[in-house]
PDB file of N, CA and C in Angstrom:
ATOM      1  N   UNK A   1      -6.929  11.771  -1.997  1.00  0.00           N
ATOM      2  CA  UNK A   1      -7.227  10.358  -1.928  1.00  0.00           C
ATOM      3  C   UNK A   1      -5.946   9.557  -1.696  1.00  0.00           C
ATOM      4  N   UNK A   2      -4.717   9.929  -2.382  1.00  0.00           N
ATOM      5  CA  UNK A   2      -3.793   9.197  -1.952  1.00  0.00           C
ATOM      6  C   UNK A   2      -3.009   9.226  -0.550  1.00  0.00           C
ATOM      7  N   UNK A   3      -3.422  10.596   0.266  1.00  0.00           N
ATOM      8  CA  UNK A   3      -2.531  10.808   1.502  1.00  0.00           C
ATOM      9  C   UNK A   3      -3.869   9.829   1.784  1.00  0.00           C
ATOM     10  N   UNK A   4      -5.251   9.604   1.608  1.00  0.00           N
ATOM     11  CA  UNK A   4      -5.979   9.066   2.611  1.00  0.00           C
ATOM     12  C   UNK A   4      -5.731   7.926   2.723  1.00  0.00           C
ATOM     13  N   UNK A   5      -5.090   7.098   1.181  1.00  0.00           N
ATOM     14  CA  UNK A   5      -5.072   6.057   1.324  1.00  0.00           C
ATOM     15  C   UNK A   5      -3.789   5.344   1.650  1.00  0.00           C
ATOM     16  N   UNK A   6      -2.436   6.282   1.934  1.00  0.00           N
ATOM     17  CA  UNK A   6      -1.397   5.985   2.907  1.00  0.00           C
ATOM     18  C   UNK A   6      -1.566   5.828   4.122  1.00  0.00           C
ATOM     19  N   UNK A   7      -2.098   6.719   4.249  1.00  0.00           N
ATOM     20  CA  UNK A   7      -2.684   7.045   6.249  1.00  0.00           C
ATOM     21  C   UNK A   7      -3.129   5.589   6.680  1.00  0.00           C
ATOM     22  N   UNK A   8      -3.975   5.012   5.491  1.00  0.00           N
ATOM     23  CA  UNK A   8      -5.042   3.787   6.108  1.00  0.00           C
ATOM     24  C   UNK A   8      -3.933   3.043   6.094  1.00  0.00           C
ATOM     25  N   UNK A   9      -2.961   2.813   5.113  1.00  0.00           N
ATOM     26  CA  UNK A   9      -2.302   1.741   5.119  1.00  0.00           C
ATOM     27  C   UNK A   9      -1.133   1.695   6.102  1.00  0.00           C
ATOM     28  N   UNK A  10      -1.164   3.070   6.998  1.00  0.00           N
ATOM     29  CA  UNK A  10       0.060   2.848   7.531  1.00  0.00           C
ATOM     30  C   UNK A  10      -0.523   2.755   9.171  1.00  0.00           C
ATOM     31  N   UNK A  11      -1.587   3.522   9.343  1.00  0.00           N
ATOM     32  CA  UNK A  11      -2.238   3.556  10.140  1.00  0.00           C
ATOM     33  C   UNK A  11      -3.572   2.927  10.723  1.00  0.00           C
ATOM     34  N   UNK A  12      -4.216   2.438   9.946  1.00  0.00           N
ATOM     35  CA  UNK A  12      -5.541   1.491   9.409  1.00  0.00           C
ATOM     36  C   UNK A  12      -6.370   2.736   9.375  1.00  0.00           C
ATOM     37  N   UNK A  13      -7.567   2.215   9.505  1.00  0.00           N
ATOM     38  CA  UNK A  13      -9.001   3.179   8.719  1.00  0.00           C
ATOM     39  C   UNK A  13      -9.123   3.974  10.559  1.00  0.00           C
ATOM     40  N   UNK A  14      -8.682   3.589  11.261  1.00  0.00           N
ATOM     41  CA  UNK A  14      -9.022   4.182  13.016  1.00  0.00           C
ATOM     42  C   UNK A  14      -7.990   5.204  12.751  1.00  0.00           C
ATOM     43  N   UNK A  15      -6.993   5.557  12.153  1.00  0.00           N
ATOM     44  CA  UNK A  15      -6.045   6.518  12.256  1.00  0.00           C
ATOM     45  C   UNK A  15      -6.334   7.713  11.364  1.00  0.00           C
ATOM     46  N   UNK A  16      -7.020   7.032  10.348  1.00  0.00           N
ATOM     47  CA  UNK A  16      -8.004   8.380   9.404  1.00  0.00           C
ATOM     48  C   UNK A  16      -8.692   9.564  10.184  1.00  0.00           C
ATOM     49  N   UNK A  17      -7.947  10.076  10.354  1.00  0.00           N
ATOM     50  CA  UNK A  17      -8.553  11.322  10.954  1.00  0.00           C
ATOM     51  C   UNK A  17      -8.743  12.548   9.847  1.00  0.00           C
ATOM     52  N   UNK A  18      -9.603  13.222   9.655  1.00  0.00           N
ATOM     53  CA  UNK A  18     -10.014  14.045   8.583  1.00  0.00           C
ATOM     54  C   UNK A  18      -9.499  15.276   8.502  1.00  0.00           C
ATOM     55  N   UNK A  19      -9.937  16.029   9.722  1.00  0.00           N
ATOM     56  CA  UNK A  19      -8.923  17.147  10.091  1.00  0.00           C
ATOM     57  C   UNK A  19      -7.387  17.128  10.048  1.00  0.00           C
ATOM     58  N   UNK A  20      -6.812  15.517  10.039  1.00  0.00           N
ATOM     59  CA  UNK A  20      -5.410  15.498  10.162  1.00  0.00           C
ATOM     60  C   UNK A  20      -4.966  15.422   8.489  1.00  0.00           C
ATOM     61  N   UNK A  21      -5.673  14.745   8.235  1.00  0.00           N
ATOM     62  CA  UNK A  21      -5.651  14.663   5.986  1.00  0.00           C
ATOM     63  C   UNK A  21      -5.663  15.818   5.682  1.00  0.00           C
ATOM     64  N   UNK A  22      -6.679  16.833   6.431  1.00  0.00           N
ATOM     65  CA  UNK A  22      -6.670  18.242   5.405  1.00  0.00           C
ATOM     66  C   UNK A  22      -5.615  19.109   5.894  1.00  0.00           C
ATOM     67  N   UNK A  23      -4.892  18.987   6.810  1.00  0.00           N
ATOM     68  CA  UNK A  23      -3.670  19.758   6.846  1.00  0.00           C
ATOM     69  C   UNK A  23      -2.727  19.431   6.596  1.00  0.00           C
ATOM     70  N   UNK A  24      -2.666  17.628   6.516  1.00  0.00           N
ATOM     71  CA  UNK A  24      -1.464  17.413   5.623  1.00  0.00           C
ATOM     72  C   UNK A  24      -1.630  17.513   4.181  1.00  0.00           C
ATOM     73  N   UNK A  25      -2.536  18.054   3.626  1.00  0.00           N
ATOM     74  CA  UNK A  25      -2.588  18.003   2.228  1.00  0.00           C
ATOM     75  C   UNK A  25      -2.839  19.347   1.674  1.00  0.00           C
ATOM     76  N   UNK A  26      -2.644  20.480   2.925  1.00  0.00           N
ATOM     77  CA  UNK A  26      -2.933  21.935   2.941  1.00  0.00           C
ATOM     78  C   UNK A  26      -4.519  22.488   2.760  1.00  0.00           C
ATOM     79  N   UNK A  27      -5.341  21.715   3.031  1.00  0.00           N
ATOM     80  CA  UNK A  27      -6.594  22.166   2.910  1.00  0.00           C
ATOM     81  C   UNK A  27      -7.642  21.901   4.049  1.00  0.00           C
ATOM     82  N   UNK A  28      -8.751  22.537   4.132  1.00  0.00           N
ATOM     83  CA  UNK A  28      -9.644  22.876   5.515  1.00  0.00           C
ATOM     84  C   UNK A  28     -10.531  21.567   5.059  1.00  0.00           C
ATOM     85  N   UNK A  29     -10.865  21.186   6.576  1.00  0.00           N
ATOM     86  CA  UNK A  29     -11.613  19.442   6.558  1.00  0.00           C
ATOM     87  C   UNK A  29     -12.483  19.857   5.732  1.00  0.00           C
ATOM     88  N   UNK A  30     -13.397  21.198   5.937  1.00  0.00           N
ATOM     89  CA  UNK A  30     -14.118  21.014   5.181  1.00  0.00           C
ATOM     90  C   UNK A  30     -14.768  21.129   3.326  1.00  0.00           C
ATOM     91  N   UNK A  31     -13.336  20.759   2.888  1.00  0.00           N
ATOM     92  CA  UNK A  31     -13.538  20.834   1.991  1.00  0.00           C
ATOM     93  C   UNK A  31     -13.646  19.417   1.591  1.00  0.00           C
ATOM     94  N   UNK A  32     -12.531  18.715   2.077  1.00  0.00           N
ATOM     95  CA  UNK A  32     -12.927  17.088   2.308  1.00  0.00           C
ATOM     96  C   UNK A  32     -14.616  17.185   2.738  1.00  0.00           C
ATOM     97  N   UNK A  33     -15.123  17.066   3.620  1.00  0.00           N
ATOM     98  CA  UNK A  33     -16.018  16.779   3.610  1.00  0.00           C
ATOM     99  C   UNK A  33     -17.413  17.324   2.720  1.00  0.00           C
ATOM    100  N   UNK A  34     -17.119  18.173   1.821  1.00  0.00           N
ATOM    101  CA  UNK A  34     -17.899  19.023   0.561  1.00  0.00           C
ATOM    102  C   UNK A  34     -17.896  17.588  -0.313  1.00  0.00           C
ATOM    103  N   UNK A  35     -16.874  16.657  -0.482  1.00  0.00           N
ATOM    104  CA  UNK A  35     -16.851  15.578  -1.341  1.00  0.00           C
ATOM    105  C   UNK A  35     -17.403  14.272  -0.695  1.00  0.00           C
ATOM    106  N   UNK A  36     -17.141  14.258   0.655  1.00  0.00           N
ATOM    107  CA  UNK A  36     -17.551  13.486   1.374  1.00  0.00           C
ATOM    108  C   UNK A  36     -18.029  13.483   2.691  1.00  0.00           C
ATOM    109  N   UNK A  37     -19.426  13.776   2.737  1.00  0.00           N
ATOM    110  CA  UNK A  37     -20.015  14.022   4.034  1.00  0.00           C
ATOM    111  C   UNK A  37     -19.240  13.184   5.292  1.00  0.00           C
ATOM    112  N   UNK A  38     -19.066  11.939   5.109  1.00  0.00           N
ATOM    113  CA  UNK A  38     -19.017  11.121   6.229  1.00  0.00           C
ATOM    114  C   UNK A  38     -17.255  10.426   5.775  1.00  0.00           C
ATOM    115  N   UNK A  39     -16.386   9.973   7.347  1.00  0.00           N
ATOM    116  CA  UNK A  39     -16.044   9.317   7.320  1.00  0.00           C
ATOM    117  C   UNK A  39     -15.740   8.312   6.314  1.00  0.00           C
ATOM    118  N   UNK A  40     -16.417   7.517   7.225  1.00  0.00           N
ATOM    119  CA  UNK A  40     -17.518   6.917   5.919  1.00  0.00           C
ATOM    120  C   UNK A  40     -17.508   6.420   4.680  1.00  0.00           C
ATOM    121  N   UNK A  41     -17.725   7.416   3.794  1.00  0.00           N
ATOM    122  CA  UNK A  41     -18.153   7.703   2.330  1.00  0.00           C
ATOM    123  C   UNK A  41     -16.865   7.678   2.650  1.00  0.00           C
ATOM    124  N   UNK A  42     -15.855   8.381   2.931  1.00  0.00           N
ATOM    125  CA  UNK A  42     -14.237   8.822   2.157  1.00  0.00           C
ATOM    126  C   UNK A  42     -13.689   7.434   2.132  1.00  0.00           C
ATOM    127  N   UNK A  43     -13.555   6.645   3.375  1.00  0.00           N
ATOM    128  CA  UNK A  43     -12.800   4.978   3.395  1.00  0.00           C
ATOM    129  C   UNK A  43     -13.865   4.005   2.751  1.00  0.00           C
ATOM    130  N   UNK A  44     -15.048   4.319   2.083  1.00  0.00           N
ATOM    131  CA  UNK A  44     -15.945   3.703   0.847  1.00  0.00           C
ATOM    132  C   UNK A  44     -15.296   3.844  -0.763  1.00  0.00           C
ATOM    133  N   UNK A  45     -14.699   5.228  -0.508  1.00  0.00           N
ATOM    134  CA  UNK A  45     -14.527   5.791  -1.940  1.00  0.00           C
ATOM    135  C   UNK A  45     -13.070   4.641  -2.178  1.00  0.00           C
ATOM    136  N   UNK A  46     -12.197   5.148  -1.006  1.00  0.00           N
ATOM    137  CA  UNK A  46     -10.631   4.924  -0.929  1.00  0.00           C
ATOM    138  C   UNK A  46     -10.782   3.137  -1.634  1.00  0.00           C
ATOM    139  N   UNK A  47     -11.782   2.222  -0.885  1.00  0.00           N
ATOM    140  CA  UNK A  47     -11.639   0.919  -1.071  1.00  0.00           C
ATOM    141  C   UNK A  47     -12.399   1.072  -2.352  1.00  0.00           C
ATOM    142  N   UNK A  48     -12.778   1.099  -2.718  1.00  0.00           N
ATOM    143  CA  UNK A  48     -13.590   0.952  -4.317  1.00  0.00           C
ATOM    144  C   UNK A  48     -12.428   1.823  -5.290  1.00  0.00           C
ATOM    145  N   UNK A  49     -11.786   3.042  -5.497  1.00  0.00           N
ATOM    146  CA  UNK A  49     -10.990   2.923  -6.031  1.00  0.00           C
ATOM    147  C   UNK A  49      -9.539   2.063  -5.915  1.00  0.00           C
ATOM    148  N   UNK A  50      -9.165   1.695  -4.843  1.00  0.00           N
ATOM    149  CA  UNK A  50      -8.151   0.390  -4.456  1.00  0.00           C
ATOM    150  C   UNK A  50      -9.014  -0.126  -5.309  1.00  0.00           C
ATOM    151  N   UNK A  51     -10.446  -1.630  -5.338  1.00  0.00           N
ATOM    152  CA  UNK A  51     -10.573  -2.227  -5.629  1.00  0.00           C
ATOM    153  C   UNK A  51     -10.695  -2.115  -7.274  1.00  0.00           C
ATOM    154  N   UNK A  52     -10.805  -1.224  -8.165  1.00  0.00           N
ATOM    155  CA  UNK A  52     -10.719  -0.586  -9.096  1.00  0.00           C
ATOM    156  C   UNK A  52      -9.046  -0.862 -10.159  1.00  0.00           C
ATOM    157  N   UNK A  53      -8.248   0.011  -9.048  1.00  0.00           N
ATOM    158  CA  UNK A  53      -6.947  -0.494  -9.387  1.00  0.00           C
ATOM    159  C   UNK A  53      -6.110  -1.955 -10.189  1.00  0.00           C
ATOM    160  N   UNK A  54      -6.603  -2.136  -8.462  1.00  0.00           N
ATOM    161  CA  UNK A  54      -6.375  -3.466  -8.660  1.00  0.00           C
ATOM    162  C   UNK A  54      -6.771  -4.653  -9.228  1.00  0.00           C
ATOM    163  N   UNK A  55      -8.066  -4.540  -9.535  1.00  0.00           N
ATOM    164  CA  UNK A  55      -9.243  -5.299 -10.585  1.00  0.00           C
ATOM    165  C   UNK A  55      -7.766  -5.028 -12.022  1.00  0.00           C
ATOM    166  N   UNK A  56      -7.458  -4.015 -12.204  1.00  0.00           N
ATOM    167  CA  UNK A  56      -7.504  -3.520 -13.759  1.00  0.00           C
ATOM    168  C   UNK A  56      -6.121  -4.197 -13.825  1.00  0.00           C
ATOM    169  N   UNK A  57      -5.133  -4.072 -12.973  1.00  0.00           N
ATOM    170  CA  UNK A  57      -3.977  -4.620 -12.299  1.00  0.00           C
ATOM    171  C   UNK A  57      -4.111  -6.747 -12.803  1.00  0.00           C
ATOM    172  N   UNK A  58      -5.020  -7.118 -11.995  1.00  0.00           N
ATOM    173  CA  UNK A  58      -4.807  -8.714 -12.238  1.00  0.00           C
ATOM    174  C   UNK A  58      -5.783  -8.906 -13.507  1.00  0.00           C
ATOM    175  N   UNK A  59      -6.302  -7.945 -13.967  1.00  0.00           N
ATOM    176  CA  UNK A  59      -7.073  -8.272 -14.992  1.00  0.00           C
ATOM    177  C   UNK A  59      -6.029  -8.638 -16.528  1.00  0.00           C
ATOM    178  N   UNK A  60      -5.447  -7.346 -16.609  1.00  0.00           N
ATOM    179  CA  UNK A  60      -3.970  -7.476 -17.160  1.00  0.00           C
ATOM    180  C   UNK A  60      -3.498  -8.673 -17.235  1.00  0.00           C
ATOM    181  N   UNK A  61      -2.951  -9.419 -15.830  1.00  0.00           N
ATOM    182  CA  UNK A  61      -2.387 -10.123 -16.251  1.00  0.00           C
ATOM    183  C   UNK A  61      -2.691 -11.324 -16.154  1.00  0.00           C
ATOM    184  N   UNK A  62      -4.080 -11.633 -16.334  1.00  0.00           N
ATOM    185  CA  UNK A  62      -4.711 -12.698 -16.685  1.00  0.00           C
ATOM    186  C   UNK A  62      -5.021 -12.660 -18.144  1.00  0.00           C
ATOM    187  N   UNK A  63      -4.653 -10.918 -19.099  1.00  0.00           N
ATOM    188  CA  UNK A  63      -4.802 -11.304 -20.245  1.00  0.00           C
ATOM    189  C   UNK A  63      -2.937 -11.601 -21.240  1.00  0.00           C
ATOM    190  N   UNK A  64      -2.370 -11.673 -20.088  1.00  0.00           N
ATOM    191  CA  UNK A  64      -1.162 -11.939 -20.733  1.00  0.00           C
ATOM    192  C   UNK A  64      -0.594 -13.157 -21.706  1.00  0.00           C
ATOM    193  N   UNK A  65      -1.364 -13.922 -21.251  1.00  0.00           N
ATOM    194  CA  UNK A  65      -1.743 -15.654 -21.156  1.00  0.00           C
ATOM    195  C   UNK A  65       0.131 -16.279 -20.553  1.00  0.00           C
ATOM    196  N   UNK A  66       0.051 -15.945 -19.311  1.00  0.00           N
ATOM    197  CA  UNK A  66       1.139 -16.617 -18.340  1.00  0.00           C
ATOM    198  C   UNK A  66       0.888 -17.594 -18.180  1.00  0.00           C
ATOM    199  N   UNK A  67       2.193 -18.215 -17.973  1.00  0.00           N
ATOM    200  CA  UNK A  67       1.740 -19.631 -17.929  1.00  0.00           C
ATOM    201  C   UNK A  67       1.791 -19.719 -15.968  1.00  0.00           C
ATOM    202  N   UNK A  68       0.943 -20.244 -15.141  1.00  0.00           N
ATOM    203  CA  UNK A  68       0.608 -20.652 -13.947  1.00  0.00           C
ATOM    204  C   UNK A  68       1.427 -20.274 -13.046  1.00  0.00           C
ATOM    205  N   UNK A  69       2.819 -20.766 -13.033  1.00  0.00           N
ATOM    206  CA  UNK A  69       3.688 -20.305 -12.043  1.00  0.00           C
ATOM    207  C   UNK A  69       4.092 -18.441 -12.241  1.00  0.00           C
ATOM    208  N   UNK A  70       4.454 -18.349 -13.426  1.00  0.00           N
ATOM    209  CA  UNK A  70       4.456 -16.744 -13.242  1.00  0.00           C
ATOM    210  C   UNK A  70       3.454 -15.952 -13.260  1.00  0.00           C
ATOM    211  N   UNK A  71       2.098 -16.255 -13.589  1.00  0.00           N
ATOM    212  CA  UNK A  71       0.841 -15.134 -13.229  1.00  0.00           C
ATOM    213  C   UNK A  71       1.103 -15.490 -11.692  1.00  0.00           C
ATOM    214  N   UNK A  72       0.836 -16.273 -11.005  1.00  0.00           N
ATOM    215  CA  UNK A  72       1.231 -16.501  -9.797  1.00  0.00           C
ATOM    216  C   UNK A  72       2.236 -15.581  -8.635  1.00  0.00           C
ATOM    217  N   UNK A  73       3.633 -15.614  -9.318  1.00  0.00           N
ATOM    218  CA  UNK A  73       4.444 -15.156  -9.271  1.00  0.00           C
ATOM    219  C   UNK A  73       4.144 -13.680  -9.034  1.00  0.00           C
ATOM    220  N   UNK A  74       3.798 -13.291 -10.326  1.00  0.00           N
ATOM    221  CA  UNK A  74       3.390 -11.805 -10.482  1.00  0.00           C
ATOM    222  C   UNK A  74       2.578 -11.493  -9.638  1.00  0.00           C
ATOM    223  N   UNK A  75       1.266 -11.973  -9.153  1.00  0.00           N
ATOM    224  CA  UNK A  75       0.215 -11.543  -8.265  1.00  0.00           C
ATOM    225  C   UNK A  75       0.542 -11.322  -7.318  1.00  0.00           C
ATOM    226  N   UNK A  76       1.471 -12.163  -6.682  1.00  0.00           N
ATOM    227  CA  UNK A  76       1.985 -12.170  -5.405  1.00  0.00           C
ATOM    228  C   UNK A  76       3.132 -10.827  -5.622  1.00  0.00           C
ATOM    229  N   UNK A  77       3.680 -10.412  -6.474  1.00  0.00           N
ATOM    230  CA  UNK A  77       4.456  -9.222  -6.366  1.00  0.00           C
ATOM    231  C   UNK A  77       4.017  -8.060  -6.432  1.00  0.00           C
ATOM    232  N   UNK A  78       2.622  -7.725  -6.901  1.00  0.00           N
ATOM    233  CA  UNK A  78       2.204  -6.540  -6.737  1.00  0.00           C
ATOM    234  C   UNK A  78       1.487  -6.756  -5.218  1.00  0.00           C
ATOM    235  N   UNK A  79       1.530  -7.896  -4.225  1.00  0.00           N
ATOM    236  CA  UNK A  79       0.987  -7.370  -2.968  1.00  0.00           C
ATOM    237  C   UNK A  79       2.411  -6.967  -2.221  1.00  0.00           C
ATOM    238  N   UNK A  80       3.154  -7.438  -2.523  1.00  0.00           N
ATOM    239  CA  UNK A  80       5.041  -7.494  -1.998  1.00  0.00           C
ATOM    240  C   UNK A  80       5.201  -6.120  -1.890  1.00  0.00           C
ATOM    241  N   UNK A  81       5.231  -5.714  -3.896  1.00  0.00           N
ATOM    242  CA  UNK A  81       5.849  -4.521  -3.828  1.00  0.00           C
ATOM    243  C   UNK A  81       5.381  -3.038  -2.826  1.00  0.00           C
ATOM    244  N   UNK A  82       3.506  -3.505  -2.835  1.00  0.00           N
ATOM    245  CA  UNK A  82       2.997  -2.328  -1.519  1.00  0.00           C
ATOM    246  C   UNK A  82       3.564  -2.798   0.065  1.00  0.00           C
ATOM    247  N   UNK A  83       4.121  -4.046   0.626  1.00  0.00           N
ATOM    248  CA  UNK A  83       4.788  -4.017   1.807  1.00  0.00           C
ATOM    249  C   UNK A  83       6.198  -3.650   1.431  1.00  0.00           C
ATOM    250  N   UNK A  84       6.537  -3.445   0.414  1.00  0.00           N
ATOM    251  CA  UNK A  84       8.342  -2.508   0.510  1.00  0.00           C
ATOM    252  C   UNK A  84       8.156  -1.306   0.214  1.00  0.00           C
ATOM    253  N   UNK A  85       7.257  -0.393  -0.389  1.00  0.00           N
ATOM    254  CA  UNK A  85       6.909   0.822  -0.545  1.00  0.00           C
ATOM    255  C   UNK A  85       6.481   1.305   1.041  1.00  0.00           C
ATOM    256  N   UNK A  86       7.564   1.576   1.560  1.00  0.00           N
ATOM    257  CA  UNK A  86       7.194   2.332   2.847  1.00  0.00           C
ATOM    258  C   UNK A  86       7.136   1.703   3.601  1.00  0.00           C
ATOM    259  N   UNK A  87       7.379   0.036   3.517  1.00  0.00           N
ATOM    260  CA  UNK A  87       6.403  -0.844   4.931  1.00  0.00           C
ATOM    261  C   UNK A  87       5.149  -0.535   5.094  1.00  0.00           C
ATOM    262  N   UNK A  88       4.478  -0.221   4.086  1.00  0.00           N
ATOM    263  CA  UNK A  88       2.934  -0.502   4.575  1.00  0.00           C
ATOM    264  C   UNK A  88       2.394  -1.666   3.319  1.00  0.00           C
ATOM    265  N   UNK A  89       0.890  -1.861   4.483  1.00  0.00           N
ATOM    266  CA  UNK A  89       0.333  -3.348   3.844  1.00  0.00           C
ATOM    267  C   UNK A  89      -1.222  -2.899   2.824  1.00  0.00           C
ATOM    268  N   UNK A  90      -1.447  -3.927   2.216  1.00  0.00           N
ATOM    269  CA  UNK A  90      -2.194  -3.762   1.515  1.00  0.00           C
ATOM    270  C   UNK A  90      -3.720  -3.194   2.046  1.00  0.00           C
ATOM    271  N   UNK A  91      -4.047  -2.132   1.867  1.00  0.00           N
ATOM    272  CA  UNK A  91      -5.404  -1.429   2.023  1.00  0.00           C
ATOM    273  C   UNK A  91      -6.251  -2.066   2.018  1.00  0.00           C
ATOM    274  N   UNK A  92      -6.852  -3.130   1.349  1.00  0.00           N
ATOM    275  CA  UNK A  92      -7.878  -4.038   1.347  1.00  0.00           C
ATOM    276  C   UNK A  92      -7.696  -4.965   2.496  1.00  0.00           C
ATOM    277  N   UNK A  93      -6.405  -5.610   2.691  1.00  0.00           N
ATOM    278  CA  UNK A  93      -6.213  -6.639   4.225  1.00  0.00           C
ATOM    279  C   UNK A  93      -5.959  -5.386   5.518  1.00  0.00           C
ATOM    280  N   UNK A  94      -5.607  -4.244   5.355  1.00  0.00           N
ATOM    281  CA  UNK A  94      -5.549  -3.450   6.577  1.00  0.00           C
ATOM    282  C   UNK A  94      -7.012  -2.958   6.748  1.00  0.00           C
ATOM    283  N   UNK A  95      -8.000  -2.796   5.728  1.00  0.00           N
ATOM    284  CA  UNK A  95      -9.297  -2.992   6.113  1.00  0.00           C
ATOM    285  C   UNK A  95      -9.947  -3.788   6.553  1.00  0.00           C
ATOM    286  N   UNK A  96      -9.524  -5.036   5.700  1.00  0.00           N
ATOM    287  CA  UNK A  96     -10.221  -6.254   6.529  1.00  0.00           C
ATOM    288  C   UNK A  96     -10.019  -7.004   7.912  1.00  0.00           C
ATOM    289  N   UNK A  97      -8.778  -6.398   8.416  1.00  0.00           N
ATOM    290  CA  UNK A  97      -8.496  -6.503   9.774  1.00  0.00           C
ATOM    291  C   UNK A  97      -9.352  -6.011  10.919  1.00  0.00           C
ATOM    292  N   UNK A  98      -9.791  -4.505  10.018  1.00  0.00           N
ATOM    293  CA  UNK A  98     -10.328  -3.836  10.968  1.00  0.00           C
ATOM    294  C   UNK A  98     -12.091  -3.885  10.717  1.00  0.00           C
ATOM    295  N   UNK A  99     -12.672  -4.648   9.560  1.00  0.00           N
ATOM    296  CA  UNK A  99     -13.905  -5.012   9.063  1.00  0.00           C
ATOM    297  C   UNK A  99     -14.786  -4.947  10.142  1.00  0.00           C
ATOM    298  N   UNK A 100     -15.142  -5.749  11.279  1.00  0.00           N
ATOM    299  CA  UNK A 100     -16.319  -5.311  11.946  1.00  0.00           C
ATOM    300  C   UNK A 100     -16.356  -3.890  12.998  1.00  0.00           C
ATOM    301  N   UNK A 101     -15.317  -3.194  12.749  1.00  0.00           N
ATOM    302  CA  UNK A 101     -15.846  -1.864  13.471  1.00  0.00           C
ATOM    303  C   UNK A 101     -15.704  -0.797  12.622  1.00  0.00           C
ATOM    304  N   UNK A 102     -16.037  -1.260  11.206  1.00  0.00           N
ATOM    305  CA  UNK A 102     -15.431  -0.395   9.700  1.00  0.00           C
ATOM    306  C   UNK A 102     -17.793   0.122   9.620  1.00  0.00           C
ATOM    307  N   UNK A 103     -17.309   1.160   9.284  1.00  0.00           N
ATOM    308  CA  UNK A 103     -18.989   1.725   8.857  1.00  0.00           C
ATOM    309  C   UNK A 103     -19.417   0.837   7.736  1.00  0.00           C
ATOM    310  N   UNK A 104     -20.870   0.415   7.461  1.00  0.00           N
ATOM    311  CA  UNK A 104     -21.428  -0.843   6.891  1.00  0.00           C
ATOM    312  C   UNK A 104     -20.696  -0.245   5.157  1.00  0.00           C
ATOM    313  N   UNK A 105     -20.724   1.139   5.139  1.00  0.00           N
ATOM    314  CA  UNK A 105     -20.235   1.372   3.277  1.00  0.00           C
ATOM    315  C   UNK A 105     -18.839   1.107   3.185  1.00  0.00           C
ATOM    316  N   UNK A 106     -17.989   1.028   4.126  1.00  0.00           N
ATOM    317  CA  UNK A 106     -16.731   0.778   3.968  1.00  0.00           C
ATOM    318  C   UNK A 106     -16.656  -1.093   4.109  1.00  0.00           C
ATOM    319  N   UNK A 107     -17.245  -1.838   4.495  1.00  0.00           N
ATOM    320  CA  UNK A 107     -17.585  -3.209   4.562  1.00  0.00           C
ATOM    321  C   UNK A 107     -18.001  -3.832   3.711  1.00  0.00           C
ATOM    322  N   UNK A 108     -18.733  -3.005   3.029  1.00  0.00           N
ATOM    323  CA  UNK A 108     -19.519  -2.901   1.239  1.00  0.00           C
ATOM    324  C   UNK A 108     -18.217  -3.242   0.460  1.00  0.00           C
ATOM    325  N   UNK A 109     -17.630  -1.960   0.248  1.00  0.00           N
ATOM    326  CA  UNK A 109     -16.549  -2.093  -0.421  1.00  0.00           C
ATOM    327  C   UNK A 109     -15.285  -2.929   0.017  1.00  0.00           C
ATOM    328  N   UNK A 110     -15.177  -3.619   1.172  1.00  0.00           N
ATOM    329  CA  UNK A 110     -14.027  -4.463   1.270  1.00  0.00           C
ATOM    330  C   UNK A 110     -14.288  -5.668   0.806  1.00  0.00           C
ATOM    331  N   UNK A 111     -15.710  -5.997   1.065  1.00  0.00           N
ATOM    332  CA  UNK A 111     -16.275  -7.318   0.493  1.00  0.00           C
ATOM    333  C   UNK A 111     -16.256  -7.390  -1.058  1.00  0.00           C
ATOM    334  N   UNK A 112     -16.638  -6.641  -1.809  1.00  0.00           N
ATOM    335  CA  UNK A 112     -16.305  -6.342  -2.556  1.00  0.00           C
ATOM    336  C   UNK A 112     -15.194  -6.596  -3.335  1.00  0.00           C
ATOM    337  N   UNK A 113     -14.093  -5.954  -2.590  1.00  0.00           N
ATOM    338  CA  UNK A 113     -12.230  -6.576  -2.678  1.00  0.00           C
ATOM    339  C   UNK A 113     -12.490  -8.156  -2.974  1.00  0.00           C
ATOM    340  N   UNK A 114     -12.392  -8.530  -1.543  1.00  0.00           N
ATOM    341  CA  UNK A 114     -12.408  -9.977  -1.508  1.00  0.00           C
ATOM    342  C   UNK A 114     -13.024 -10.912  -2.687  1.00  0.00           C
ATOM    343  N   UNK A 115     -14.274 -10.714  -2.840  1.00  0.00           N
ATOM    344  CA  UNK A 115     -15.026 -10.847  -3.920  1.00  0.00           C
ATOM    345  C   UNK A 115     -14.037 -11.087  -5.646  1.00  0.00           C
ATOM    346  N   UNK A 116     -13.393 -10.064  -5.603  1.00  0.00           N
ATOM    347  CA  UNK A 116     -12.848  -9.972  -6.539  1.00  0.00           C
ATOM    348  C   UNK A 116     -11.773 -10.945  -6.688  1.00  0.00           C
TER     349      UNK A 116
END
């Protein structure tokens, strides 16, 4: 899940190639696909655990009781710190870039994001 969810971020959800995940991660596609039939389902799973994360992430620190400018502050640094980790961008906006040619369960879950 995490090479899948570098790949997206460095590559978007069109660069997810399945066969290319299971050999960079030493294993046969089809074992990926034993967990996840489709496409699909895998960039469904990837954004719902992102959105998961990150829920638990600003949830935190809305229970910090910050005062305005630094919850602020802070929010905006955990999207920062994923564009200096490698130069890649946040999984939820590199999905939503690519949202209308994303399969309807991966659209599920970006809305979802947003939502949040």
């Amino acid at each position: 899940m995490e090479d899948a969810r570098l790949t997206v971020q460095d590559l978007g959800y069109g660069g997810l190639i399945v066969r290319e995940l299971a050999k960079d991660v030493g294993i046969k596609s089809a074992s990926i696909h034993y967990y996840f039939a489709t496409k699909g389902e895998l960039g469904a799973a990837l954004a719902n655990r992102y959105t998961a994360h990150y829920g638990a992430v600003l949830d935190d620190l809305l229970t910090q009781g910050l005062d305005v400018e630094t919850c602020m502050a802070r929010y905006t640094d955990v999207f920062a710190e994923t564009l200096r980790a490698d130069n890649r961008l946040c999984l939820a906006g590199m999905l939503g870039a690519e949202r209308n040619q994303l399969p309807e369960e991966v659209q599920t879950e970006v809305v979802k994001y947003g939502e949040m």
